[in-house]
Structures are given as C-alpha cells and as structure tokens.
C-alpha atoms as a PDB file:
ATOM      1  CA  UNK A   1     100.785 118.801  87.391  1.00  0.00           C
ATOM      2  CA  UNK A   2     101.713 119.245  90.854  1.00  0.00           C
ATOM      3  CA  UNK A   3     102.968 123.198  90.314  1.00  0.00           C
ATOM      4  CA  UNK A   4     100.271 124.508  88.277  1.00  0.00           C
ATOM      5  CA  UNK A   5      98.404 125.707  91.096  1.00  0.00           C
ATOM      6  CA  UNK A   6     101.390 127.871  91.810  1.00  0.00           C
ATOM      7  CA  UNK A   7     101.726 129.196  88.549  1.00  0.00           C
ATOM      8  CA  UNK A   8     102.217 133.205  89.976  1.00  0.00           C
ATOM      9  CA  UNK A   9     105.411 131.734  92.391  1.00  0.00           C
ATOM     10  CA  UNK A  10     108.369 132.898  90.919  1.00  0.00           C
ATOM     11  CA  UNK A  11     110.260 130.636  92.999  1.00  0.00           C
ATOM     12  CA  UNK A  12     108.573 127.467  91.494  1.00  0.00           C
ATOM     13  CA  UNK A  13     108.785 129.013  87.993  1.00  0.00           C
ATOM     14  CA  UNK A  14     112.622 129.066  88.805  1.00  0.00           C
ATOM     15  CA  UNK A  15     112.511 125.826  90.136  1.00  0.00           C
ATOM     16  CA  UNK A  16     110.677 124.741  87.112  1.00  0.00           C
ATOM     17  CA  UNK A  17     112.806 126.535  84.475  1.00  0.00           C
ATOM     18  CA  UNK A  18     115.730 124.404  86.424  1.00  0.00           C
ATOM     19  CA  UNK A  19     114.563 121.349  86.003  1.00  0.00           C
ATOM     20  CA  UNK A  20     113.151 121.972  82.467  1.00  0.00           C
ATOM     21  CA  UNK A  21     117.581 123.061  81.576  1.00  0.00           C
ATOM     22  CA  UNK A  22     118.992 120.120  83.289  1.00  0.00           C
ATOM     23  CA  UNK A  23     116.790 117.603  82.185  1.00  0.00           C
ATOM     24  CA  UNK A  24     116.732 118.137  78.684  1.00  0.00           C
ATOM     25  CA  UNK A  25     120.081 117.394  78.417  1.00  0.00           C
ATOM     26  CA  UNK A  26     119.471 113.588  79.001  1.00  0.00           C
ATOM     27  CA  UNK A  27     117.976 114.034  75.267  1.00  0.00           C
ATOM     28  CA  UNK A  28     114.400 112.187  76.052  1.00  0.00           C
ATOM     29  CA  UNK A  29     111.612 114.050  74.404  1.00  0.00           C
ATOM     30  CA  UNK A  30     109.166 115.293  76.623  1.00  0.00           C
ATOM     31  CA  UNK A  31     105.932 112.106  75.620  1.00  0.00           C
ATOM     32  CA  UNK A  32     109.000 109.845  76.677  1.00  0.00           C
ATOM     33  CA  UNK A  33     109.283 111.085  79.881  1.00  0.00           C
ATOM     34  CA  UNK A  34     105.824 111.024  80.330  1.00  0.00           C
ATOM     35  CA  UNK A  35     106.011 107.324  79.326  1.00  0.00           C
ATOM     36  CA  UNK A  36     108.442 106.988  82.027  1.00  0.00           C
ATOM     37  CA  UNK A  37     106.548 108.278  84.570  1.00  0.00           C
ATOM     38  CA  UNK A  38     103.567 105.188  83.625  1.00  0.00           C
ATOM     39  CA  UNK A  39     106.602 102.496  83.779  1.00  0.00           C
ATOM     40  CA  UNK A  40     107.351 103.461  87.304  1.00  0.00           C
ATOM     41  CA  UNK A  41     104.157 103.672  88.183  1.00  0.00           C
ATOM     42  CA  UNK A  42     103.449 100.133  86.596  1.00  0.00           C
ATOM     43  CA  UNK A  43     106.637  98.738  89.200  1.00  0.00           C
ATOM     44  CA  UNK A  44     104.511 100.454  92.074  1.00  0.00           C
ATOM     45  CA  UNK A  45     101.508  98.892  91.312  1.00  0.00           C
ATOM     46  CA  UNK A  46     103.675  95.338  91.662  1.00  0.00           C
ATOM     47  CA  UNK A  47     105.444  96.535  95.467  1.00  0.00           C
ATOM     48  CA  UNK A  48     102.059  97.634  96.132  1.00  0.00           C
ATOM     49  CA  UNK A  49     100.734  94.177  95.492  1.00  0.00           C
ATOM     50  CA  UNK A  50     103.302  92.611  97.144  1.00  0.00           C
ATOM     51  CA  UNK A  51     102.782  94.753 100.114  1.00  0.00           C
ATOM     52  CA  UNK A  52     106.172  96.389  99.774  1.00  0.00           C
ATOM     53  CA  UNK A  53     104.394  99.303 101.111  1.00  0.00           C
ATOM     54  CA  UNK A  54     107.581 101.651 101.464  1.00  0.00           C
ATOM     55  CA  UNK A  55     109.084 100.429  97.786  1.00  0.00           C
ATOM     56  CA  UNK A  56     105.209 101.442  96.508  1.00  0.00           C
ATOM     57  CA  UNK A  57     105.155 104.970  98.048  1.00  0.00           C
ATOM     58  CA  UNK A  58     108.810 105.619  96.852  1.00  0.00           C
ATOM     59  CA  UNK A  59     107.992 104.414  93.471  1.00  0.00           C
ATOM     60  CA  UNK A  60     104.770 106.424  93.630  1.00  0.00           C
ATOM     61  CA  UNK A  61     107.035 109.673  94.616  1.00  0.00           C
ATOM     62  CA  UNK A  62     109.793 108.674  91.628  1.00  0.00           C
ATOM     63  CA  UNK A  63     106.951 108.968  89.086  1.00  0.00           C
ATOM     64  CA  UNK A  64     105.332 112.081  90.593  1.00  0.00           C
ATOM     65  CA  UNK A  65     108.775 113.775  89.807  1.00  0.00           C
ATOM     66  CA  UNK A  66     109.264 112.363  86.718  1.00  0.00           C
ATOM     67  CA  UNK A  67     105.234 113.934  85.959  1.00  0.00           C
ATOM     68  CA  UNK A  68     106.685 117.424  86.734  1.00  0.00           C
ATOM     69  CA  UNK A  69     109.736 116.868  84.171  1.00  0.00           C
ATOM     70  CA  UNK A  70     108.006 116.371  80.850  1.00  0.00           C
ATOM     71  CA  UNK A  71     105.926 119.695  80.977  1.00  0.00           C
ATOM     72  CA  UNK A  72     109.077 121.436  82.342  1.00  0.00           C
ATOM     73  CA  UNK A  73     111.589 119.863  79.433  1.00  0.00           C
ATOM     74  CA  UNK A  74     108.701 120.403  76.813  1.00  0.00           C
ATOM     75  CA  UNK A  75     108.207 124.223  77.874  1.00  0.00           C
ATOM     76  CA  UNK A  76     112.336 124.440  77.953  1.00  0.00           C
ATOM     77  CA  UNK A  77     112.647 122.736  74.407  1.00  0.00           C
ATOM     78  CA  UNK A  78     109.706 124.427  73.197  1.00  0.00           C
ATOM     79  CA  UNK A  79     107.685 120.892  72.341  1.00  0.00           C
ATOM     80  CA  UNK A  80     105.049 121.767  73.819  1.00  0.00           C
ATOM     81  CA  UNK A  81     102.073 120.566  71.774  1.00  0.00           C
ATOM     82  CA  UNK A  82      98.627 119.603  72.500  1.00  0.00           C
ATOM     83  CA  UNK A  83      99.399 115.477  72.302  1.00  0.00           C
ATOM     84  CA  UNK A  84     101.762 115.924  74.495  1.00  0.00           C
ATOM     85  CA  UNK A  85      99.346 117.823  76.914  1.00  0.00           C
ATOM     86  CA  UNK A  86      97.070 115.205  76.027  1.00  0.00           C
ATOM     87  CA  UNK A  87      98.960 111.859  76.763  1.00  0.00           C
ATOM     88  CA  UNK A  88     100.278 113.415  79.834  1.00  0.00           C
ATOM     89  CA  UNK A  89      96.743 113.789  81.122  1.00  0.00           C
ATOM     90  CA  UNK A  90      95.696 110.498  80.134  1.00  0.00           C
ATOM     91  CA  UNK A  91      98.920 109.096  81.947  1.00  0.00           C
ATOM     92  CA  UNK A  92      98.003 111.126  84.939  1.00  0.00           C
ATOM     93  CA  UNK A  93      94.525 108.912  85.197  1.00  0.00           C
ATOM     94  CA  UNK A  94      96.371 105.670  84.329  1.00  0.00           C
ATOM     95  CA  UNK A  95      99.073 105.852  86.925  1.00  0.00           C
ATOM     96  CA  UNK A  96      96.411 107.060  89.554  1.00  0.00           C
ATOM     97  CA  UNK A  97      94.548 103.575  88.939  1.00  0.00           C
ATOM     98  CA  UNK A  98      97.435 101.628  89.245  1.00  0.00           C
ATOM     99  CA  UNK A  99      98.645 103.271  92.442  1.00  0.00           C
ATOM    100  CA  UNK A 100      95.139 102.188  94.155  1.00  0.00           C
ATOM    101  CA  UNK A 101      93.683  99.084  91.470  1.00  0.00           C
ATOM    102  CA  UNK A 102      96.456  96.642  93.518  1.00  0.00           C
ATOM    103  CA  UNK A 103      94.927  97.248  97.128  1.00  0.00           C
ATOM    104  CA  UNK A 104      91.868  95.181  95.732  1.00  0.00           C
ATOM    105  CA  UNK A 105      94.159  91.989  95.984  1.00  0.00           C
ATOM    106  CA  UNK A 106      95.314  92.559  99.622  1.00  0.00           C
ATOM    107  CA  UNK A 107      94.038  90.936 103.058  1.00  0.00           C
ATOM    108  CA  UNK A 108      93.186  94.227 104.384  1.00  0.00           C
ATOM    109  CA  UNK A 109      90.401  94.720 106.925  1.00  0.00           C
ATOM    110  CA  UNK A 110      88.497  97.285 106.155  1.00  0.00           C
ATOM    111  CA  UNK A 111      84.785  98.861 108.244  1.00  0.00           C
ATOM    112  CA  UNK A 112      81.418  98.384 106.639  1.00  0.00           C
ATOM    113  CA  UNK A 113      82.518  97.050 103.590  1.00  0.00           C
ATOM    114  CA  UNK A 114      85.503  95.300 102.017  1.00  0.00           C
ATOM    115  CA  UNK A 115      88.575  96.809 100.736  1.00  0.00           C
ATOM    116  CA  UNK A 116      87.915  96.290  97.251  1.00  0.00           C
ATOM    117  CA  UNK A 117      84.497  98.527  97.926  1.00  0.00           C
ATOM    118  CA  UNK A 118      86.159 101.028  99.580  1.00  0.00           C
ATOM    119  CA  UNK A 119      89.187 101.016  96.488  1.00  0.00           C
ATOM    120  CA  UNK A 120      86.105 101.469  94.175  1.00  0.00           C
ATOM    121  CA  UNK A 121      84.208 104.137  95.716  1.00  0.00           C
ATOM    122  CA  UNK A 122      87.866 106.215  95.612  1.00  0.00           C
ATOM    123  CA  UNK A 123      88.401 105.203  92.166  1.00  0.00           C
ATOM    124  CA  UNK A 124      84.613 106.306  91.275  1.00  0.00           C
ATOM    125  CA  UNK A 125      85.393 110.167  93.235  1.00  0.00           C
ATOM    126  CA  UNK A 126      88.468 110.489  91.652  1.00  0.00           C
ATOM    127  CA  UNK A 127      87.104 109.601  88.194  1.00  0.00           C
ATOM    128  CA  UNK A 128      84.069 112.161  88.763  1.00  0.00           C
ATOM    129  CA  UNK A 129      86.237 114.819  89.566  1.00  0.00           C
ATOM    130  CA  UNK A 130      87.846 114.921  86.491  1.00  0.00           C
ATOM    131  CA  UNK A 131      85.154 113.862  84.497  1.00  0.00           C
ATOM    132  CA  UNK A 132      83.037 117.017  86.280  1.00  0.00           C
ATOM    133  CA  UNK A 133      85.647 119.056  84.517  1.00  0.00           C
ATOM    134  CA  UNK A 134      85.727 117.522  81.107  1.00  0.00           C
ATOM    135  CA  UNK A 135      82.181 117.267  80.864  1.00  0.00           C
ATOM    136  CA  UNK A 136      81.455 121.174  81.484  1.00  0.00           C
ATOM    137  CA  UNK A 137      84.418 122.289  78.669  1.00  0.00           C
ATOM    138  CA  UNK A 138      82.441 119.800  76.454  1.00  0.00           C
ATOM    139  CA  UNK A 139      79.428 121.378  77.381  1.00  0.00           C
ATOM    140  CA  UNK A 140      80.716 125.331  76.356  1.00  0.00           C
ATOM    141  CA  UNK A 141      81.428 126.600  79.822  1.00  0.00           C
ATOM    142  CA  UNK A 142      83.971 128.855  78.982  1.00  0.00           C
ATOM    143  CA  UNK A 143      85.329 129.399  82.676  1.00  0.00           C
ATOM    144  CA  UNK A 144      87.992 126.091  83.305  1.00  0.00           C
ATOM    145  CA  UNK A 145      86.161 123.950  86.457  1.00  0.00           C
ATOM    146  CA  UNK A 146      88.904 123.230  88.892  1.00  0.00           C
ATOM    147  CA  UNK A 147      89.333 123.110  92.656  1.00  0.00           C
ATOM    148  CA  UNK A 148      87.304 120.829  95.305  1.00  0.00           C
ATOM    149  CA  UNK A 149      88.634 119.351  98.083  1.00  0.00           C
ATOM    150  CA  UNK A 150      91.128 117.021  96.867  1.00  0.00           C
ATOM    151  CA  UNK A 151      92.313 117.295  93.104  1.00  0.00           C
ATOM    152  CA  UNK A 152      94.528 114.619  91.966  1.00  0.00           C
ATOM    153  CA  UNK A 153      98.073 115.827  93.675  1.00  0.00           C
ATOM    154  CA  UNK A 154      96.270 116.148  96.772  1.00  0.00           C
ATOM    155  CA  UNK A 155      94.806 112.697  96.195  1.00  0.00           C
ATOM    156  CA  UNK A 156      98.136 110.826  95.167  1.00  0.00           C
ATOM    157  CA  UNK A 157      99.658 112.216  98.109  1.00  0.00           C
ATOM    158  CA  UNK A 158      97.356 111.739 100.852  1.00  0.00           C
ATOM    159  CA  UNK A 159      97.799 107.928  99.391  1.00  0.00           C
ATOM    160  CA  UNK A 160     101.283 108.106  99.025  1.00  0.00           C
ATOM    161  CA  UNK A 161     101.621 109.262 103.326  1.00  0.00           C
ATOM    162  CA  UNK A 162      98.674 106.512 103.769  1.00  0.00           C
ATOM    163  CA  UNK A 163     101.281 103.788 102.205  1.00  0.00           C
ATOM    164  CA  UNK A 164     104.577 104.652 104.197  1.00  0.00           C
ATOM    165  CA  UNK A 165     101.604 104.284 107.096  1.00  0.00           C
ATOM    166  CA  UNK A 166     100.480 101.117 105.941  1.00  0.00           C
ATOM    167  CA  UNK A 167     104.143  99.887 106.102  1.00  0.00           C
ATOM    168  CA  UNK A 168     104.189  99.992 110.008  1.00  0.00           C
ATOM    169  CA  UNK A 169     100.067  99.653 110.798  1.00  0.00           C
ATOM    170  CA  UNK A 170      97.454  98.677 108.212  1.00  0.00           C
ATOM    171  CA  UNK A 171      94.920  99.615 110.582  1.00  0.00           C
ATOM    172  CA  UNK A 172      95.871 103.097 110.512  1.00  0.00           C
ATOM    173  CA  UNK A 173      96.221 102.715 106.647  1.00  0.00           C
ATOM    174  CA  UNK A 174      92.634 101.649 106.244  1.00  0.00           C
ATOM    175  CA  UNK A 175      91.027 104.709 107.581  1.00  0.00           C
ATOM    176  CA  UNK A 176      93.545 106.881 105.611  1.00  0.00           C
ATOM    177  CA  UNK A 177      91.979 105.122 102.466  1.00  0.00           C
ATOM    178  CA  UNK A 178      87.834 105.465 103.348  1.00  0.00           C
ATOM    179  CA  UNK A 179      88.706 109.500 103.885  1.00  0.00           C
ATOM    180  CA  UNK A 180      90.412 109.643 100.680  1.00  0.00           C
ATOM    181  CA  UNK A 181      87.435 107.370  99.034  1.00  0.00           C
ATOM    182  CA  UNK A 182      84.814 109.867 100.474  1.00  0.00           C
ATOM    183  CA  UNK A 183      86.611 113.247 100.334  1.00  0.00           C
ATOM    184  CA  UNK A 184      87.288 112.710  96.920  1.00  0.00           C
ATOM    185  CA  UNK A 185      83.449 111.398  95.886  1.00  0.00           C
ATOM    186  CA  UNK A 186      82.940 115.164  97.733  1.00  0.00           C
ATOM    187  CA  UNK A 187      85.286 117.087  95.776  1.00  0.00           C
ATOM    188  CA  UNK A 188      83.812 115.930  92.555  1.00  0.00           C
ATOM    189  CA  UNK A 189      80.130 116.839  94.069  1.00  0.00           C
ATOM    190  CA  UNK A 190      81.674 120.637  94.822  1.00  0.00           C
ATOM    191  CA  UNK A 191      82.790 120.547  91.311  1.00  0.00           C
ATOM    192  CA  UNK A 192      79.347 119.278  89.911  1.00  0.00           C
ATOM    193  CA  UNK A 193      78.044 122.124  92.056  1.00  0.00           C
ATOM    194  CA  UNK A 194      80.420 124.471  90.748  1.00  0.00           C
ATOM    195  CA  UNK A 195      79.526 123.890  87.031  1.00  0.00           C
ATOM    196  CA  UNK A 196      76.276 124.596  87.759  1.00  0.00           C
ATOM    197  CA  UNK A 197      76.777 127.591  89.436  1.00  0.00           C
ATOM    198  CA  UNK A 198      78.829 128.702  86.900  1.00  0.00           C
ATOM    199  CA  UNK A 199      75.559 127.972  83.872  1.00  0.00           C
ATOM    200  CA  UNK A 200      73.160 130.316  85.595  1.00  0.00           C
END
C-alpha cells in the first residue's frame, strides 16, 4: 500500500480515515474492492496492448486508488483479517504483471536486447524484491525486510509516468523501462544484502 510508508503522518492517517468513512458506504466488503482493483487492472493490461498508452496509465492510476480503499474500508469497518491482508498482497503482484506482461506484444525498439528481455529482467527484479522479503520472514528473521531502491509503489509509478511518456515518444519510453528493469533487479540485491546483514 502506497501510504504505509507514511504511517506516523497524521495528515495521511486523516486522509485515510476519510476515505475508509466514505467508501464504506457503497456497501462492498473490503476482498471486493480488492477484486476491483485486479478488474481494472485486467482493462489496462488490454489499452496497454493496444497501445492506448494514456487509457493504460489512467487505468493503472484508477486501480492504484482503488488498492488504497480496501485496507482503508477494512480498518474503518473493522474487517480487517489476515485473508484479506493476504489476497490484497497477492493482487498487488498480479496487477503489477499485467501492467508490464502486455509490453511483450508491442513493436517497441528497445537497446541490446528486445523488449520482451528487457519486460523480463523487470518482472524478474520486481519478483526478487518481494520474494527477498518473504523468504527472510520464512527463514525466522524477526526484523520485517523492506526498503531498496524501488519497492513496488515506486515501481508502478515510475511505469505509470513512463506510459503517459510512451503516449507522445516510445523512444523516450524505452529507456524509462531498462532503468526500471535494472533499478529494480538492484533493489532486490540491497534487500538480499540487507537480510544478511540483518543474520549476523
């Protein structure tokens, strides 16, 4: 979630407490909203692929928001549970891929290697991040691994600017994409590092 790195801010706790009260009156349950979020993302993937670049990004925004409003209705209608933590993370991964998985398809020119390469190599960094985190809770590190470079809200929105970019020059677009493939494949190395650190 995009605000959990400013969970001390009272002003985004307000913010958050807001949206939590007025979206809870639209009666959807907090795992349906998460659901939501993975529809939208599913009609970005398709604009994406049809090089609707501007409809993708917008789409890619939409479901951002719509990722901050299940954890703020479930803390407001006190559902939160650990599924529901659960899906929404699992959601968070799924909607990533299909932001990116669609570029793979496009007649983008790309340095060094081809586009779907480059859309791998992102995917990969982005995967290892998180996995970097998973895998040292698994292992009984009791401190939480976070940080790096670029976690996934960073990520998604360095994309997100890359796409509105992409809509006026793919060139531009291109190089936007090979610094998010290798500054994420570094964040999840800084995490790696990190863990280890943390086991001495």
């Amino acid at each position: 979630m995009i605000f959990d790195k400013a969970q001390n801010s009272r002003t985004i706790d307000g913010i958050r407490k807001w949206i939590g009260k007025t979206f809870s009156k639209l009666n959807l349950t907090p795992n349906q909203w998460t659901l939501a979020s993975f529809i939208i993302a599913l009609f970005a993937a398709v604009a994406i692929y049809n090089m609707d670049f501007l409809l993708g990004a917008v789409l890619i925004i939409v479901s951002g928001l719509i990722d901050l409003i299940d954890g703020a209705v479930a803390r407001h209608t006190k559902m939160v549970t650990k599924k529901g933590a659960y899906l929404d993370t699992v959601i968070d991964r799924y909607n990533e891929f299909l932001y990116v998985f669609p570029l793979v398809f496009l007649p983008i020119s790309m340095p060094l290697i081809p586009i779907y390469g480059w859309v791998l190599v992102y995917l990969f960094g982005g995967m290892m991040t998180t996995y970097a985190k998973a895998a040292a809770k698994e292992k009984g590190l009791e401190k939480e691994i976070r940080g790096g470079m670029l976690e996934r809200a960073e990520r998604v929105g360095i994309y997100t600017v890359g796409l509105i970019v992409a809509s006026a020059n793919l060139a531009i677009f291109a190089y936007i994409l090979i610094l998010l493939a290798v500054l994420s494949n570094i964040s999840a190395v800084q995490r790696i590092a990190k863990a280890f650190k943390t086991m001495r």
